[in-house]
Protein backbone atom coordinates (compact mmCIF):
# COMPACT_ATOMS: atom_id res chain seq x y z
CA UNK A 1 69.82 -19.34 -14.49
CA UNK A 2 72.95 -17.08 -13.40
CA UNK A 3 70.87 -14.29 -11.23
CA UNK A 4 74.67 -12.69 -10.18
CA UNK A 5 75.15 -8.96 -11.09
CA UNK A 6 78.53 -8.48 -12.50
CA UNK A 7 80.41 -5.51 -11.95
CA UNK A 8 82.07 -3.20 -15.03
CA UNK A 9 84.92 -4.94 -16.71
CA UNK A 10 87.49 -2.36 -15.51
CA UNK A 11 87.02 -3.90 -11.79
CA UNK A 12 86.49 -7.36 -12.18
CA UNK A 13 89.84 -8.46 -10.88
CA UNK A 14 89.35 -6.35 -8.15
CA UNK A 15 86.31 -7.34 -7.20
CA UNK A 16 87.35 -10.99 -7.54
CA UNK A 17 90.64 -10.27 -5.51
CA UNK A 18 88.53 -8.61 -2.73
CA UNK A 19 86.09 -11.47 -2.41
CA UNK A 20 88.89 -14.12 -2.22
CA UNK A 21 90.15 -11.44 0.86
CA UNK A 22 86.88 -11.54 2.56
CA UNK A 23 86.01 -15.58 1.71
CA UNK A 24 82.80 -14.66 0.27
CA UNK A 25 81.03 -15.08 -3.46
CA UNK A 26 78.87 -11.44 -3.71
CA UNK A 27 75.59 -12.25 -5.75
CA UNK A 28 75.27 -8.60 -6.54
CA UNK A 29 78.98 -7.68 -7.18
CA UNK A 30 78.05 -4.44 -8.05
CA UNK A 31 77.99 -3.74 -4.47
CA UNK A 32 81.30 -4.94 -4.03
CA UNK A 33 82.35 -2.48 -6.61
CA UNK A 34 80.80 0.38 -5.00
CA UNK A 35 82.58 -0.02 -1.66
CA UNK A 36 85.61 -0.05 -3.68
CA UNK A 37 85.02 3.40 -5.18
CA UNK A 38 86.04 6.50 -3.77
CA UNK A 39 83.95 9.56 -3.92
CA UNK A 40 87.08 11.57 -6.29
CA UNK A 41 86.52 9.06 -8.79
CA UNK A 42 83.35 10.54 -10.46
CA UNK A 43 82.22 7.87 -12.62
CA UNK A 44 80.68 5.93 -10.67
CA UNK A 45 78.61 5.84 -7.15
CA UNK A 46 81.26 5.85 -4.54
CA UNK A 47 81.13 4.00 -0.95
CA UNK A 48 79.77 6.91 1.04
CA UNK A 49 76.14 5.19 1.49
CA UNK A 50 77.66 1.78 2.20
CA UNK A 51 80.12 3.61 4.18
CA UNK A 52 77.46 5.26 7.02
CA UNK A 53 75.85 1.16 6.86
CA UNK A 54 79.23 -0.03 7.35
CA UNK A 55 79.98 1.71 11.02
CA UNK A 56 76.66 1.15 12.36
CA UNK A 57 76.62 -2.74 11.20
CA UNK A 58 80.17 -3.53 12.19
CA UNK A 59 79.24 -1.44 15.56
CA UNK A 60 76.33 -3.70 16.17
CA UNK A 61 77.91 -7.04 15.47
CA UNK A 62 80.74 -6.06 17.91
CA UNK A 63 78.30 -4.69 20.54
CA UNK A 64 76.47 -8.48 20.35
CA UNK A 65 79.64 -10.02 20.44
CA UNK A 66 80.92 -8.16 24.22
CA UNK A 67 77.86 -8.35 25.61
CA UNK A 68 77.68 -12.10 24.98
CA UNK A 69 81.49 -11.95 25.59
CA UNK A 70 81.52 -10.31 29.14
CA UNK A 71 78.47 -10.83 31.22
CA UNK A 72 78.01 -8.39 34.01
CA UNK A 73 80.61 -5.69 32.59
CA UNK A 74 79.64 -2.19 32.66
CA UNK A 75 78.49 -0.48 29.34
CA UNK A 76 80.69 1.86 29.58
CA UNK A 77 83.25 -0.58 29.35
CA UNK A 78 81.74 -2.50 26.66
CA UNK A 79 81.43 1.12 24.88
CA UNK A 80 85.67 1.33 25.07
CA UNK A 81 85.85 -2.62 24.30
CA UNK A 82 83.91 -1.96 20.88
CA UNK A 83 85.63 1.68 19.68
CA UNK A 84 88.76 0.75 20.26
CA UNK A 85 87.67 -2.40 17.79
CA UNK A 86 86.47 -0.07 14.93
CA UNK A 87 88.88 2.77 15.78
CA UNK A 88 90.26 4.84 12.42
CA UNK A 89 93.56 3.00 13.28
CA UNK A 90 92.47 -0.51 13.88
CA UNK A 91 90.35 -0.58 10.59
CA UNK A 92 92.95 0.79 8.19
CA UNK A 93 95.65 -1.35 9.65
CA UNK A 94 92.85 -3.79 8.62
CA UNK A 95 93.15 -2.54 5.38
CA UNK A 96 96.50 -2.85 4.98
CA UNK A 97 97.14 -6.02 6.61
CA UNK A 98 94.68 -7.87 4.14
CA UNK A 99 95.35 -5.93 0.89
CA UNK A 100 92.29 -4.45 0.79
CA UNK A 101 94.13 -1.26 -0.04
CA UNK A 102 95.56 -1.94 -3.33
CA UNK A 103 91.98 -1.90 -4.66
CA UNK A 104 90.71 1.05 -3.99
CA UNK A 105 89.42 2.95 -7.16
CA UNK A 106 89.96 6.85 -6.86
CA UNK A 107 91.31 9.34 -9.06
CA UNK A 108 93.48 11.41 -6.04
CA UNK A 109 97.08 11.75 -6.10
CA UNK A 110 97.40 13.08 -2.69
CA UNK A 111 95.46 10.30 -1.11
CA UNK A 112 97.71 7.59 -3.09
CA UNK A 113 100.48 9.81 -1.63
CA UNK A 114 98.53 9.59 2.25
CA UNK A 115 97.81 5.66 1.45
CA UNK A 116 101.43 4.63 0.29
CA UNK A 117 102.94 6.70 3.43
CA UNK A 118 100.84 5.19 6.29
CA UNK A 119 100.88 1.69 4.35
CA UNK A 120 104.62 1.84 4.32
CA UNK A 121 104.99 3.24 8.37
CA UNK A 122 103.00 0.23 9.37
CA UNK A 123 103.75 -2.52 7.81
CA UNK A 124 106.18 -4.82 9.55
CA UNK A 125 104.23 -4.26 12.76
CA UNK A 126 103.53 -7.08 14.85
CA UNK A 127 99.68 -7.85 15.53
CA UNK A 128 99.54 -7.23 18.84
CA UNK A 129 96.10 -5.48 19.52
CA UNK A 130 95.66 -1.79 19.15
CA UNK A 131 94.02 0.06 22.16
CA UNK A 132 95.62 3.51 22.79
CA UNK A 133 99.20 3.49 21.04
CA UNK A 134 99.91 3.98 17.13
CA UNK A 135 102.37 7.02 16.26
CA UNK A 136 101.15 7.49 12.44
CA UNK A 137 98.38 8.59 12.15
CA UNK A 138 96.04 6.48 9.63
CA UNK A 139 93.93 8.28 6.30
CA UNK A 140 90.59 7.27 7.36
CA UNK A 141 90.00 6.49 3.63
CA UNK A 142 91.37 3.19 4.91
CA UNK A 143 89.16 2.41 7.68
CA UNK A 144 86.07 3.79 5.59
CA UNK A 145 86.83 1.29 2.74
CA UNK A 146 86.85 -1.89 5.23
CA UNK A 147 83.35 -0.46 6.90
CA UNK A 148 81.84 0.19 3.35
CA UNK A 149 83.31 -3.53 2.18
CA UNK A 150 81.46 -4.70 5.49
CA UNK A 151 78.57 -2.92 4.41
CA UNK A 152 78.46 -4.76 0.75
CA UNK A 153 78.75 -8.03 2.31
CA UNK A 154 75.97 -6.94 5.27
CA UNK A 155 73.51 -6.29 2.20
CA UNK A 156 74.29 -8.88 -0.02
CA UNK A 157 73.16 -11.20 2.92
CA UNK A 158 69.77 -9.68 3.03
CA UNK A 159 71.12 -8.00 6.25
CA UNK A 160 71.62 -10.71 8.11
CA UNK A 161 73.83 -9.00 10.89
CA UNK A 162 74.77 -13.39 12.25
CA UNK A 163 76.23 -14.06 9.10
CA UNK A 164 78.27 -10.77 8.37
CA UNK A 165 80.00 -11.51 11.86
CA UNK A 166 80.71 -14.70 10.88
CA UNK A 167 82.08 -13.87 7.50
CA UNK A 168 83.83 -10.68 8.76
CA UNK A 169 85.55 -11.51 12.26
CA UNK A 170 88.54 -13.07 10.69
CA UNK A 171 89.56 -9.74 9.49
CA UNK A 172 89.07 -8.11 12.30
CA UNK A 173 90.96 -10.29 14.51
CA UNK A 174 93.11 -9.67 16.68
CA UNK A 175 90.10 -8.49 18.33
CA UNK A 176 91.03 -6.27 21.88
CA UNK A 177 89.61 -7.63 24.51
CA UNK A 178 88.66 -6.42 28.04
CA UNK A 179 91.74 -7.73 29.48
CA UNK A 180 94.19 -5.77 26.80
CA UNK A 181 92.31 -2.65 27.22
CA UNK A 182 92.62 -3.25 31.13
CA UNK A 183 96.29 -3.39 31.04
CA UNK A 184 96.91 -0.36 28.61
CA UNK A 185 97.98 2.75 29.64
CA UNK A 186 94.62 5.17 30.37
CA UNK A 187 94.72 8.22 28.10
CA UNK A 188 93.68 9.64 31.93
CA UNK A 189 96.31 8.70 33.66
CA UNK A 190 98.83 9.48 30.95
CA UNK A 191 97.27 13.16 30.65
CA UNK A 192 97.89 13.59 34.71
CA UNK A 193 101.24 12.04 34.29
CA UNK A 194 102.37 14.34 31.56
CA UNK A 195 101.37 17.28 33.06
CA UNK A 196 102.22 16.69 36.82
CA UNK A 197 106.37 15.95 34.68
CA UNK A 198 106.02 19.73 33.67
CA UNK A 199 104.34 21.26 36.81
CA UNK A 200 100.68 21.66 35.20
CA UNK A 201 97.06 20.52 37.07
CA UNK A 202 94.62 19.18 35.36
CA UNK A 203 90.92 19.32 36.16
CA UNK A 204 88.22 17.33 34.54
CA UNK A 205 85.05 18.55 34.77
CA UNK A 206 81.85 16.62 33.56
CA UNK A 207 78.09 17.75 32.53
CA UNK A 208 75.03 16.89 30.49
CA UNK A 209 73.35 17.85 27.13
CA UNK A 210 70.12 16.20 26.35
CA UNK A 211 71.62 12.88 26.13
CA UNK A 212 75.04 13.23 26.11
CA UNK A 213 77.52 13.36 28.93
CA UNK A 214 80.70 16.03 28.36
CA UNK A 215 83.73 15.92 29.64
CA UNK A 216 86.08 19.33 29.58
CA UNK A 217 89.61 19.28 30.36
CA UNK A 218 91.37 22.37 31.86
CA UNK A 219 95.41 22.63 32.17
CA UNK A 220 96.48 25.54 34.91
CA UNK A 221 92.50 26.91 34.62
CA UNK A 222 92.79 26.98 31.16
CA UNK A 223 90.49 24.96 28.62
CA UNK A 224 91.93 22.26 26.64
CA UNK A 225 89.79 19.75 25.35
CA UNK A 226 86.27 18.41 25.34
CA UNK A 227 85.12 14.85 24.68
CA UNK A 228 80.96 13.45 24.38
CA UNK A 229 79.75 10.55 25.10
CA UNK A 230 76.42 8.64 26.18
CA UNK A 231 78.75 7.25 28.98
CA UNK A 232 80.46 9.32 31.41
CA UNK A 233 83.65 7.42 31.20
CA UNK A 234 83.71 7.31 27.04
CA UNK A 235 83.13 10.98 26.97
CA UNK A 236 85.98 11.47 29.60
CA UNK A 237 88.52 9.14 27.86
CA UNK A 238 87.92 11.14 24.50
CA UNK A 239 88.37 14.55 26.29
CA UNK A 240 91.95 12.78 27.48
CA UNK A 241 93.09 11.63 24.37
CA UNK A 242 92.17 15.02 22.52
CA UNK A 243 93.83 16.99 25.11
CA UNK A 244 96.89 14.49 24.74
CA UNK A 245 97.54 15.58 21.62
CA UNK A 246 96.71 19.10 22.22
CA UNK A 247 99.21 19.25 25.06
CA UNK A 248 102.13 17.05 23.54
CA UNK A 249 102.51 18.88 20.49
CA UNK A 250 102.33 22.44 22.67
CA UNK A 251 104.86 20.80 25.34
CA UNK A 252 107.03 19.43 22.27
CA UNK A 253 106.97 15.76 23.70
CA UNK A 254 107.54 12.69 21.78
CA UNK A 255 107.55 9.00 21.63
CA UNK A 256 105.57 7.04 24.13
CA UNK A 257 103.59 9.87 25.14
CA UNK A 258 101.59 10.35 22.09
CA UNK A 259 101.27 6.31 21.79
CA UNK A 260 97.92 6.86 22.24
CA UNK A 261 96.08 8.09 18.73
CA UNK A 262 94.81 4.39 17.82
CA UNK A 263 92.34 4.38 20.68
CA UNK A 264 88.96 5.83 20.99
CA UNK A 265 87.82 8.14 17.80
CA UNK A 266 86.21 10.90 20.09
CA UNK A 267 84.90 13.63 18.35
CA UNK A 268 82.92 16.24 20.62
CA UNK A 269 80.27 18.09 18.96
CA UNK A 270 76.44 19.64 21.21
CA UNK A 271 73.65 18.78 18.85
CA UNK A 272 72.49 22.57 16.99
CA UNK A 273 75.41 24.30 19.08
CA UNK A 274 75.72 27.03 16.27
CA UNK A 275 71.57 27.29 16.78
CA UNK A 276 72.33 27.23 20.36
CA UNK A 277 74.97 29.57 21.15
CA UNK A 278 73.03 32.13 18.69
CA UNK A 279 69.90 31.70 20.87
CA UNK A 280 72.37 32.37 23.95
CA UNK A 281 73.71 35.30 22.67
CA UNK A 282 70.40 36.57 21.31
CA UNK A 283 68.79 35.88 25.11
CA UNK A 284 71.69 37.51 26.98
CA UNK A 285 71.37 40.65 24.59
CA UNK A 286 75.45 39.93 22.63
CA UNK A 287 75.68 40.61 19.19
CA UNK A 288 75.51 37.59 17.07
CA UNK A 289 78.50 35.25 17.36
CA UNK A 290 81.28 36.11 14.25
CA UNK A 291 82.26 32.63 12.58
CA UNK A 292 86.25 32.59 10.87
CA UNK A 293 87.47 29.81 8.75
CA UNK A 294 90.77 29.56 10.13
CA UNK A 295 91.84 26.50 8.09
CA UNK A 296 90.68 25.91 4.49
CA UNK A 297 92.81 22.89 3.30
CA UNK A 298 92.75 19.32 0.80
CA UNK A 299 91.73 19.10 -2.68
CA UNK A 300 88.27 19.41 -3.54
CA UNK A 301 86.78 16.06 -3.01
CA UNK A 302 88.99 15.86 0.58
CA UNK A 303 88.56 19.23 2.10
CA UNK A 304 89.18 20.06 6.12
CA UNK A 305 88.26 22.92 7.74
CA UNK A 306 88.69 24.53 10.89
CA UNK A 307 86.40 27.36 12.49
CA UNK A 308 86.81 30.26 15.43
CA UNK A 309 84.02 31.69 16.99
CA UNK A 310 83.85 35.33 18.22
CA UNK A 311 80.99 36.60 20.52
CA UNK A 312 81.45 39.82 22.62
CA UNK A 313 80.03 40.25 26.28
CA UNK A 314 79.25 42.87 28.51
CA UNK A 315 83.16 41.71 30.09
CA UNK A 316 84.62 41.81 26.54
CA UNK A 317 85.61 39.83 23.57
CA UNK A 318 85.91 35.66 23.73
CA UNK A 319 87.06 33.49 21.10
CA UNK A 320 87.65 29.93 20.57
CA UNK A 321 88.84 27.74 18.30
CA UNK A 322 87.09 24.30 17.13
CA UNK A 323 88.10 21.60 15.64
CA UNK A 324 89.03 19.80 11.85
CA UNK A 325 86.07 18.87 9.94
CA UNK A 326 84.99 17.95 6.82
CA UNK A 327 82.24 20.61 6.00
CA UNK A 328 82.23 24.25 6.96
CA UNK A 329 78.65 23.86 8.32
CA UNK A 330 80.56 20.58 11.33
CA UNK A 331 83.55 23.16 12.00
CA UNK A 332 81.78 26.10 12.43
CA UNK A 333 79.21 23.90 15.05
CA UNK A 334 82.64 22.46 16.60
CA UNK A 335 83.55 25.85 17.46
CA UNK A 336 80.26 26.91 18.52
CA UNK A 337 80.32 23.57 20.66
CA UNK A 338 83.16 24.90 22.75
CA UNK A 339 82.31 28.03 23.24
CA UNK A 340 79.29 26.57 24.63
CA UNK A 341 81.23 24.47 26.75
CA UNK A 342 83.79 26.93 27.85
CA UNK A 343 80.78 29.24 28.49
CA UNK A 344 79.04 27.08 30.85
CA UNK A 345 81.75 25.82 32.43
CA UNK A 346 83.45 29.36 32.89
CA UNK A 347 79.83 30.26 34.94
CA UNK A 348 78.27 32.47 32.32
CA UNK A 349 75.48 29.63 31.53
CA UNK A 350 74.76 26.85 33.30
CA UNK A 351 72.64 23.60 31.90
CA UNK A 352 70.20 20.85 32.89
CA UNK A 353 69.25 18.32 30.56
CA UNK A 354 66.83 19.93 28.35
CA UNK A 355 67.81 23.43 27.72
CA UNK A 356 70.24 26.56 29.25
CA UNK A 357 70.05 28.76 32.04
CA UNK A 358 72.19 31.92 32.99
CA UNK A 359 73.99 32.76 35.81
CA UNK A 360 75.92 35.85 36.59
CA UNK A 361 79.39 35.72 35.23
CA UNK A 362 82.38 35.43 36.78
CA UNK A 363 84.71 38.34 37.32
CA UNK A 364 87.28 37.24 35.12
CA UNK A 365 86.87 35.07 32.05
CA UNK A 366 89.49 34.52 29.51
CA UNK A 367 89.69 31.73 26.19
C-alpha cells in the first residue's frame, strides 16, 4: 500500500524537480511543498515553521561535522567555521547554483524582481568558497528556502540529524574550511586598515550581558557598530563587518573593501533592551525613552523597519539610531540595544552579568 502524501497538482513538477536536486524520494511531499511556499502566497502554509527548523538543523549538522573535523580548535573558531557555512550569502548562492530558485511559489513581484537581480549578478562565479567577500548583496528569501528545504528533508527522516547531513552536504559543498577562513582577509584587520588610509582610530571595546559577549566599535570616539556573540571573537568579528559597511558607504569606498558582506550574519540585539533601557531611565529618574520609525519600507508581506530612540538626561538629549528589521517590535529593541550599549560604554551605566549599575556620567556625552 502507497503510504506517500502527494502534494497539490499545481506543484507536482516542482516538487519532483526539487527532489531530483536534493537526491531524495519525500514520503510526505507535502512537506516538500511547504518549504517551497513563500509566506505572500496565501493559499497555502508557507516555509516559515520549516524555516526556524531549517537554521538550527543545518547549524547542528555543521557544528558535528567541525568538531569531528578539527580536534583541539577553539570554539570560537569552530563558531566562524560554521556561520560563514550557513551565511545569507553562502545559502542563496546555494540556491542558485542548484536551481532551487526557479521553484519557489510566491505571489511577489518585487521579490521575483530581488531574485532575478542577485541570480543574474552571481551566476558565472567560480566556486571558490565564500568567507568574507561577495559585493551583491543576496535576498535572504534564497537562503531561507534552502534551510526550510533542509528542514523538509530533516523531518521526513524522522529527524534523523546523520542522515540529513548525508543527504544534504553535497549542496552545501564547497564547504569553507579552517584553512580558507585562515587565509581570508579579517573583517578586523580590514576595519583598522581602512580607517588608519583616511587618518581615523578605531577602538574596540568588549563587555557582557547575561550570556552574551558585545563588542562596540568606536571611529575618532565616536560609536559605530555593535556585534553579540556567545564568543568574544564572533561578537567582535560581527561588530567589524557591521561597522565595515557603516564606514565604507560614509567614506564612499568601493571594490575590495566592502568584499566582505558574505561572511558572518551578525546581528546585535540585548535580550528585553526596550524593557531594559525603560527600567534605566525609570531608575535614573529620565522621562521614558521616545521610539521613531525612521524607515517604514517593502510590501506588506516583506516589510523593514528601522527605529531611533530618544531619552533625555540631566546633560541633555541622546539619540540613536538602530538597525533594519523585520517587525517594529526587533527595530525598536535594536535601537534600544544601542543606546544601551552606547550608554554603558559612554560611563553613564555600567554592567556585570546579571543586571545594570550606574555610575556618574561623564562630562561630555554625545550620539
Amino acid at each position: 500500500m502507497d503510504r506517500t502524501v502527494q502534494p497539490s497538482p499545481e506543484m507536482q513538477q516542482s516538487v519532483a524537480a526539487v527532489e531530483q536536486i536534493v537526491g531524495y524520494d519525500f514520503r510526505n511531499k507535502r512537506l516538500l511543498e511547504e518549504a517551497l511556499t513563500h509566506s505572500s502566497y496565501s493559499e497555502s502554509p508557507s516555509y516559515q515553521r520549516l524555516e526556524f527548523v531549517g537554521d538550527a538543523a543545518l547549524g547542528l549538522a555543521l557544528s558535528n561535522y567541525f568538531f569531528l573535523a578539527y580536534p583541539g580548535v577553539e570554539p570560537g573558531t569552530l563558531s566562524l567555521l560554521r556561520s560563514a557555512n550557513v551565511s545569507t550569502e553562502k545559502l542563496a548562492r546555494v540556491a542558485v547554483r542548484h536551481g532551487l530558485y526557479c521553484h519557489l511559489r510566491h505571489n511577489a513581484p518585487a521579490l521575483r524582481d530581488k531574485v532575478r537581480e542577485f541570480t543574474e549578478a552571481v551566476t558565472g562565479e567560480d566556486e571558490t568558497p565564500l568567507v568574507y567577500r561577495g559585493s551583491v548583496r543576496a535576498p535572504k528569501v534564497l537562503a531561507d528556502m534552502v534551510e526550510s528545504v533542509a528542514a523538509a528533508v530533516y523531518v521526513d527522516l524522522n529527524f534523523d540529524l546523520e542522515k540529513l547531513w548525508m543527504k544534504f552536504r553535497r549542496l552545501l559543498e564547497p564547504i569553507v574550511t579552517l584553512e580558507e577562513v585562515q587565509g581570508q582577509p579579517q573583517p578586523v584587520t580590514m576595519l583598522f586598515e581602512l580607517c588608519q588610509k583616511h587618518g581615523k582610530h578605531v577602538d574596540i571595546k568588549h563587555w557582557r550581558d547575561e550570556t552574551k559577549s558585545i563588542a562596540s566599535v568606536y571611529v575618532d570616539g565616536v560609536f559605530v557598530a555593535s556585534g553579540s556573540s556567545e564568543q568574544k571573537e564572533i561578537a567582535k568579528l560581527d561588530a567589524a563587518k557591521i561597522a565595515l559597511l557603516k564606514l565604507s558607504k560614509s567614506l564612499g569606498v568601493s571594490g575590495r573593501s566592502t568584499e566582505f558582506i558574505a561572511g558572518i550574519d551578525g546581528k546585535f540585539q540585548i535580550e528585553e533592551a526596550k524593557q531594559k533601557l525603560h527600567e534605566l531611565c525609570d531608575k535614573k529618574k529620565w522621562p521614558k525613552p521616545i521610539y521613531t520609525i525612521e524607515k517604514d519600507e517593502g510590501p506588506s508581506h516583506e516589510k523593514r523597519f528601522v527605529s531611533s530612540v530618544k531619552i533625555a538626561t540631566a546633560d541633555g538629549v541622546l539619540c540613536i539610531t538602530g538597525d533594519e528589521r523585520s517587525r517594529i517590535k526587533d527595530a525598536d529593541n535594536s535601537a534600544a540595544s544601542s543606546m544601551i550599549c552606547a550608554l554603558q560604554e559612554s560611563g553613564y551605566i555600567g554592567c556585570n552579568s546579571n543586571s545594570f549599575s550606574f555610575l556618574v556620567p561623564p562630562t561630555a556625552f554625545e550620539i
